[in-house]
Protein backbone atom coordinates (compact mmCIF):
# COMPACT_ATOMS: atom_id res chain seq x y z
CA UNK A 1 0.00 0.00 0.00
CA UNK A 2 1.20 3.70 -0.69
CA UNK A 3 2.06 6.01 1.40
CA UNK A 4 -0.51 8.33 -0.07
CA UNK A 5 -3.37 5.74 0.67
CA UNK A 6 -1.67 4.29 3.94
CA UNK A 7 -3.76 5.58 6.89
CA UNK A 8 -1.31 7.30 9.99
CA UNK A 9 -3.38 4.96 12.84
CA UNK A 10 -0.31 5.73 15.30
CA UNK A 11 -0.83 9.52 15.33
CA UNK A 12 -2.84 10.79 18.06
CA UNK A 13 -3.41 14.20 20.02
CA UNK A 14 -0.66 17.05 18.96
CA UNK A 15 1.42 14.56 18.02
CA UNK A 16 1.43 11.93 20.62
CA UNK A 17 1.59 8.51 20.05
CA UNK A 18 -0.40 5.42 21.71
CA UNK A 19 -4.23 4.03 21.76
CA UNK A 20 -4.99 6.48 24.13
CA UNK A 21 -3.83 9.58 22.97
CA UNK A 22 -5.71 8.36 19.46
CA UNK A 23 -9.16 7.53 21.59
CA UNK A 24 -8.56 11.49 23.09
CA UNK A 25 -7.63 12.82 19.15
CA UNK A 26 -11.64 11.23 18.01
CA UNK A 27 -14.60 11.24 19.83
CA UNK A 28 -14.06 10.96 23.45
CA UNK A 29 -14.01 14.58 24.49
CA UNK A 30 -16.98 15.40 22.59
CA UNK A 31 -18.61 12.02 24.04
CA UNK A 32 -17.75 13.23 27.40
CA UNK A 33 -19.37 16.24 27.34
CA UNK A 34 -22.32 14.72 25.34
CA UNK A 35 -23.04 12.71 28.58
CA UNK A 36 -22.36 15.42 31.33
CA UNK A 37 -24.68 17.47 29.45
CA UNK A 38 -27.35 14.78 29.28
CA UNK A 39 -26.59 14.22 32.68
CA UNK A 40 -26.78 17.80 33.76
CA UNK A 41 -30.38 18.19 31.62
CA UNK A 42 -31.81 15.51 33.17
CA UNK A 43 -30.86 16.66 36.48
CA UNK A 44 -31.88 20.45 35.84
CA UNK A 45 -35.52 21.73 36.44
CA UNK A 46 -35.55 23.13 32.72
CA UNK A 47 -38.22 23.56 30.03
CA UNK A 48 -38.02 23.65 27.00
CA UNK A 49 -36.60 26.58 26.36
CA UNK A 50 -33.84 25.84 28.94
CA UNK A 51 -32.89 22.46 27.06
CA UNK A 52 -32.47 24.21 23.41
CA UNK A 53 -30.01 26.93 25.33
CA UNK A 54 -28.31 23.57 26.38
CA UNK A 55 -28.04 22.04 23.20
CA UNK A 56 -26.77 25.42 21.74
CA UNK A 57 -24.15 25.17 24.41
CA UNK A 58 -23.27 21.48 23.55
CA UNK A 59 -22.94 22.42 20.06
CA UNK A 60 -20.71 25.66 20.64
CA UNK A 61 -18.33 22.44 22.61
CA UNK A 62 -18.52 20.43 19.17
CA UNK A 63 -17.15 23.63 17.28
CA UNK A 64 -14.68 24.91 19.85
CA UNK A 65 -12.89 21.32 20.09
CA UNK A 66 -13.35 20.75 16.47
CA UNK A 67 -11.35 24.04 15.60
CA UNK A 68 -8.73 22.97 18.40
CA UNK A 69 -8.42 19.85 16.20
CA UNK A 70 -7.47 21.48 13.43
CA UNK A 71 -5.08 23.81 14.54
CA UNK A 72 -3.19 21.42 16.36
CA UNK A 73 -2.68 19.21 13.19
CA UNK A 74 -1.96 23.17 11.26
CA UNK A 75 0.52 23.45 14.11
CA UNK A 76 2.17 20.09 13.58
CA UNK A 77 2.34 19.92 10.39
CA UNK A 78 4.22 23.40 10.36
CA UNK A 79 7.00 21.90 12.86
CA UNK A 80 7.48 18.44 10.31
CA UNK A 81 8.07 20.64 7.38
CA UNK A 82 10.37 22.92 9.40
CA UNK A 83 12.52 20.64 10.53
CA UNK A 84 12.17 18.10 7.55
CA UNK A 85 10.34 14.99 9.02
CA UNK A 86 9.12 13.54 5.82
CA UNK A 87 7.91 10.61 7.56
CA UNK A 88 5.75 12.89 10.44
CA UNK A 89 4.48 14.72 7.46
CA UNK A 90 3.03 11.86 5.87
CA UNK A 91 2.07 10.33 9.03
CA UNK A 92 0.09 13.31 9.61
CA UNK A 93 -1.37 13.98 6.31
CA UNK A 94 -2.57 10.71 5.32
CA UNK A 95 -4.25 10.37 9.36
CA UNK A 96 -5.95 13.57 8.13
CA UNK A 97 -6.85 12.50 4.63
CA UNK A 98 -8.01 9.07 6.00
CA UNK A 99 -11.29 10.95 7.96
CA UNK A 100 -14.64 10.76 6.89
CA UNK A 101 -14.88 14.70 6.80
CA UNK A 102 -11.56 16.23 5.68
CA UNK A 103 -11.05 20.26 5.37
CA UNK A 104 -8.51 21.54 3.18
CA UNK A 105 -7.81 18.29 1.01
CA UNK A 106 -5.74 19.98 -1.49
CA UNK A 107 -3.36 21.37 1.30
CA UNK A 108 -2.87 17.99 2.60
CA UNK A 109 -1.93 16.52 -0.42
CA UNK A 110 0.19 18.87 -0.96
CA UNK A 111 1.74 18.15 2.28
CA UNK A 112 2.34 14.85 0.84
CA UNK A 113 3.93 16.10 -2.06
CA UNK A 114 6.73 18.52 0.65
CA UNK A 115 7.35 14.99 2.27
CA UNK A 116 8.47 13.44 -0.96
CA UNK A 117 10.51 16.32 -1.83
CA UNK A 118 11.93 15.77 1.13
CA UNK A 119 12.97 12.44 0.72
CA UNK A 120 14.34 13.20 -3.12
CA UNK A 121 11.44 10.97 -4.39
CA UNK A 122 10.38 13.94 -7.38
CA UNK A 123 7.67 11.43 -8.91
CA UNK A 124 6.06 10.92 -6.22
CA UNK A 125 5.78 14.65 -5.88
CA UNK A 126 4.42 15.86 -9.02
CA UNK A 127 2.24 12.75 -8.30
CA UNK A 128 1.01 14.39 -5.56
CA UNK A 129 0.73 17.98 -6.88
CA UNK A 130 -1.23 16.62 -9.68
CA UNK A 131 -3.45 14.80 -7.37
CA UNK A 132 -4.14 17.47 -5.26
CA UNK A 133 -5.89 19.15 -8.04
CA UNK A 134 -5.68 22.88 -7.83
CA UNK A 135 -7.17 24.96 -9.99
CA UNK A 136 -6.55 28.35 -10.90
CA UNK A 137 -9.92 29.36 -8.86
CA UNK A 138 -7.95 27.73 -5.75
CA UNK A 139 -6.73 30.34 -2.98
CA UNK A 140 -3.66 32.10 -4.62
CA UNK A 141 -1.72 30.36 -1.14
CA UNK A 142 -2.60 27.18 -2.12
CA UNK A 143 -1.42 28.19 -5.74
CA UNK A 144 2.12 28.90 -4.36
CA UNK A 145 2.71 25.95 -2.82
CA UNK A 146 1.66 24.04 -5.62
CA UNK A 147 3.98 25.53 -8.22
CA UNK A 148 6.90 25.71 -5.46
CA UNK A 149 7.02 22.17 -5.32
CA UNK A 150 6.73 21.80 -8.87
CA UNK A 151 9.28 23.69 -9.88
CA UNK A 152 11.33 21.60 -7.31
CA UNK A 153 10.65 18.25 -8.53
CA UNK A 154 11.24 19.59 -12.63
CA UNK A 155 14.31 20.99 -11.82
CA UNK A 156 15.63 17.80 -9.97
CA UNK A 157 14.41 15.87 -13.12
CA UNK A 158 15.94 17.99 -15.53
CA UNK A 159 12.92 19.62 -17.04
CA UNK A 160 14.73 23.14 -16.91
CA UNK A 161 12.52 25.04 -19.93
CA UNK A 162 9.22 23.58 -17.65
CA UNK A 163 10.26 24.83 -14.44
CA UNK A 164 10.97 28.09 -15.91
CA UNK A 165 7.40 28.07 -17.56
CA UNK A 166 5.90 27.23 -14.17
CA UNK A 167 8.46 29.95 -12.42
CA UNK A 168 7.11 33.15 -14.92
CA UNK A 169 3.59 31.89 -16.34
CA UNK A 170 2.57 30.79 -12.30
CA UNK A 171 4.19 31.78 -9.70
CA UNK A 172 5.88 34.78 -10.79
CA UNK A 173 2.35 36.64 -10.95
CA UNK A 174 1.40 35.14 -7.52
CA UNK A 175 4.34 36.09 -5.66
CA UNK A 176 3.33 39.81 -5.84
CA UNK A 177 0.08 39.40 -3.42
CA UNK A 178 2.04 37.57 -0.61
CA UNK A 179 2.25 39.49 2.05
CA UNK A 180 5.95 39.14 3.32
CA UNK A 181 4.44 39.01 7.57
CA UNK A 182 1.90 36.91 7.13
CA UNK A 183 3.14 34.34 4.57
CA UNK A 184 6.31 34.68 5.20
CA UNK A 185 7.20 30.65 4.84
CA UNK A 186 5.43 30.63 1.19
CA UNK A 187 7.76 34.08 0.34
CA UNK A 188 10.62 31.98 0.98
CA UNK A 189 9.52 29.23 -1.17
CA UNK A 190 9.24 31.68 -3.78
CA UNK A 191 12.79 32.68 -3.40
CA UNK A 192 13.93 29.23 -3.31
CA UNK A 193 12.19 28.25 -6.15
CA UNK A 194 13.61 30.77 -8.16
CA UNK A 195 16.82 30.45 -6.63
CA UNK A 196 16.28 26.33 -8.13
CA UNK A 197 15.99 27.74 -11.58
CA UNK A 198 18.53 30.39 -11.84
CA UNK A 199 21.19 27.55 -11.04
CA UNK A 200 20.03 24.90 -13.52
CA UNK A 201 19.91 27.76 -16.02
CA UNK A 202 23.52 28.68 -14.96
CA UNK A 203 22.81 32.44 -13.53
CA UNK A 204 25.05 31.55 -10.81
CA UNK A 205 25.78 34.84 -9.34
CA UNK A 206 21.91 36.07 -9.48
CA UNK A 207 21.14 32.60 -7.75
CA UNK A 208 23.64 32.86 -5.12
CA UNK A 209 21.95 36.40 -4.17
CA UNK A 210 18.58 34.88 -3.83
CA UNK A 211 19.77 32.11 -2.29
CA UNK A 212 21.73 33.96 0.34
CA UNK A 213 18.27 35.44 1.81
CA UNK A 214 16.88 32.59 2.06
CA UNK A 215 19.65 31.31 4.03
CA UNK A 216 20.23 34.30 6.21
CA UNK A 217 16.45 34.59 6.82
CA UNK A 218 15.69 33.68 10.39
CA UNK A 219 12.07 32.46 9.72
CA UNK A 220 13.04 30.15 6.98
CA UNK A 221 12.92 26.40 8.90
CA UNK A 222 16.32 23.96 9.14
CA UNK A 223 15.19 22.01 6.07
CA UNK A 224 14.29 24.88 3.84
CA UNK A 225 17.74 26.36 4.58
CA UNK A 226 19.57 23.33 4.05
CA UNK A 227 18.35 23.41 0.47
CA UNK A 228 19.63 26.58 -0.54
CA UNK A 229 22.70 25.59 1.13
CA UNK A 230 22.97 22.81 -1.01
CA UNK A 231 21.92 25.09 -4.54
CA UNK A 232 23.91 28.12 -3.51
CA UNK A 233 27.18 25.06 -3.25
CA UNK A 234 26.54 24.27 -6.34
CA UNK A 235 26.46 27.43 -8.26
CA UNK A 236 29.71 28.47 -6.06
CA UNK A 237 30.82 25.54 -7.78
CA UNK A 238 29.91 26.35 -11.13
């Protein structure tokens, strides 16, 4: 089985391990305080009225944990990619992508696809990109990422004229409405990306200058500046 179909059974709440931590991560809060409000009603001289201001309550407990889900696996997935753990990446993507209600499928995928760059499988990774199916209607973040790790995985295969295709015709035009605070991680990608195709095209010295701010940028994660280590080597090299 793939790792893109493989469900993650071992991850459980922000990040731990174990059958218990995984009975905490699904439906035990929420069954919890299903039965101490049942409880509670049954105990409570209410009417009507009083019950549906308890159910609204119950419900408000449904959203509240089910947003504290969902950051926590943001959260964690954030920390894998920054420190390059393909395999916690995956882990937690395909956990994600293995519920019966999943939000923000094409990020996840994605996700998939920065694990496999990772691991130098480039395949797999436009594999991924391709299955995560974003359109040009998609959120211009989602966008980014998608023709970031494109660009990777074409200029790893050789495929120099299509990454720079992807590089001006995609993500050049996107790059503009980042804003440099907020999406700071996906700026960075944009400079590495380019930074990719300037040395396969041989522009050493304009890639080593791009490449040096991504390296010298504090935000930019362990893995991320590892890479343009590795690129900025090479067209010193060159």
């Amino acid at each position: 089985m793939s790792d893109a179909v493989r469900p993650a059974a071992r991850r459980g709440f922000l990040g731990r391990r174990g059958w218990i931590w995984t009975l905490i991560a699904g439906w035990f809060v929420p069954a919890i305080m299903t039965i101490a409000y049942f409880v509670f009603a049954l105990l409570s001289d209410l009417d009507a009225e009083g019950f549906g201001w308890m159910s609204v309550g119950l419900l408000f407990v449904y959203v509240l944990w089910w947003m504290m889900r969902l950051l926590s696996q943001t959260a964690a997935l954030a920390r894998a990619v920054a420190v390059g753990d393909a395999d916690g990446i995956l882990e937690i993507a395909n956990h994600a992508l293995a519920g019966k209600l999943v939000v923000g499928r094409a990020q996840l995928v994605l996700h998939q696809a920065i694990a496999y760059e990772l691991r130098g499988d480039w395949a797999r990774a436009l594999d991924a990109v391709a299955r995560a199916d974003v359109r040009p209607t998609a959120k211009p973040k989602v966008r980014v990422l998608a023709a970031t790790l494109t660009i990777a995985s074409l200029v790893e295969t050789g495929e120099i004229a299509q990454a720079r295709g992807v590089l001006d015709a995609e993500l050049a035009p996107l790059a503009g409405a980042l804003n440099p605070r907020i999406d700071a991680q996906l700026v960075i990608a944009t400079k590495l990306a380019r930074g990719r195709v300037l040395v396969a095209e041989h522009a050493n010295a304009e890639a080593l200058a791009i490449l040096q701010q991504v390296i010298d940028d504090v935000r930019a994660g362990a893995a991320t500046r590892a890479v343009a280590k590795t690129y900025a080597a090479r067209a010193a090299a060159a």
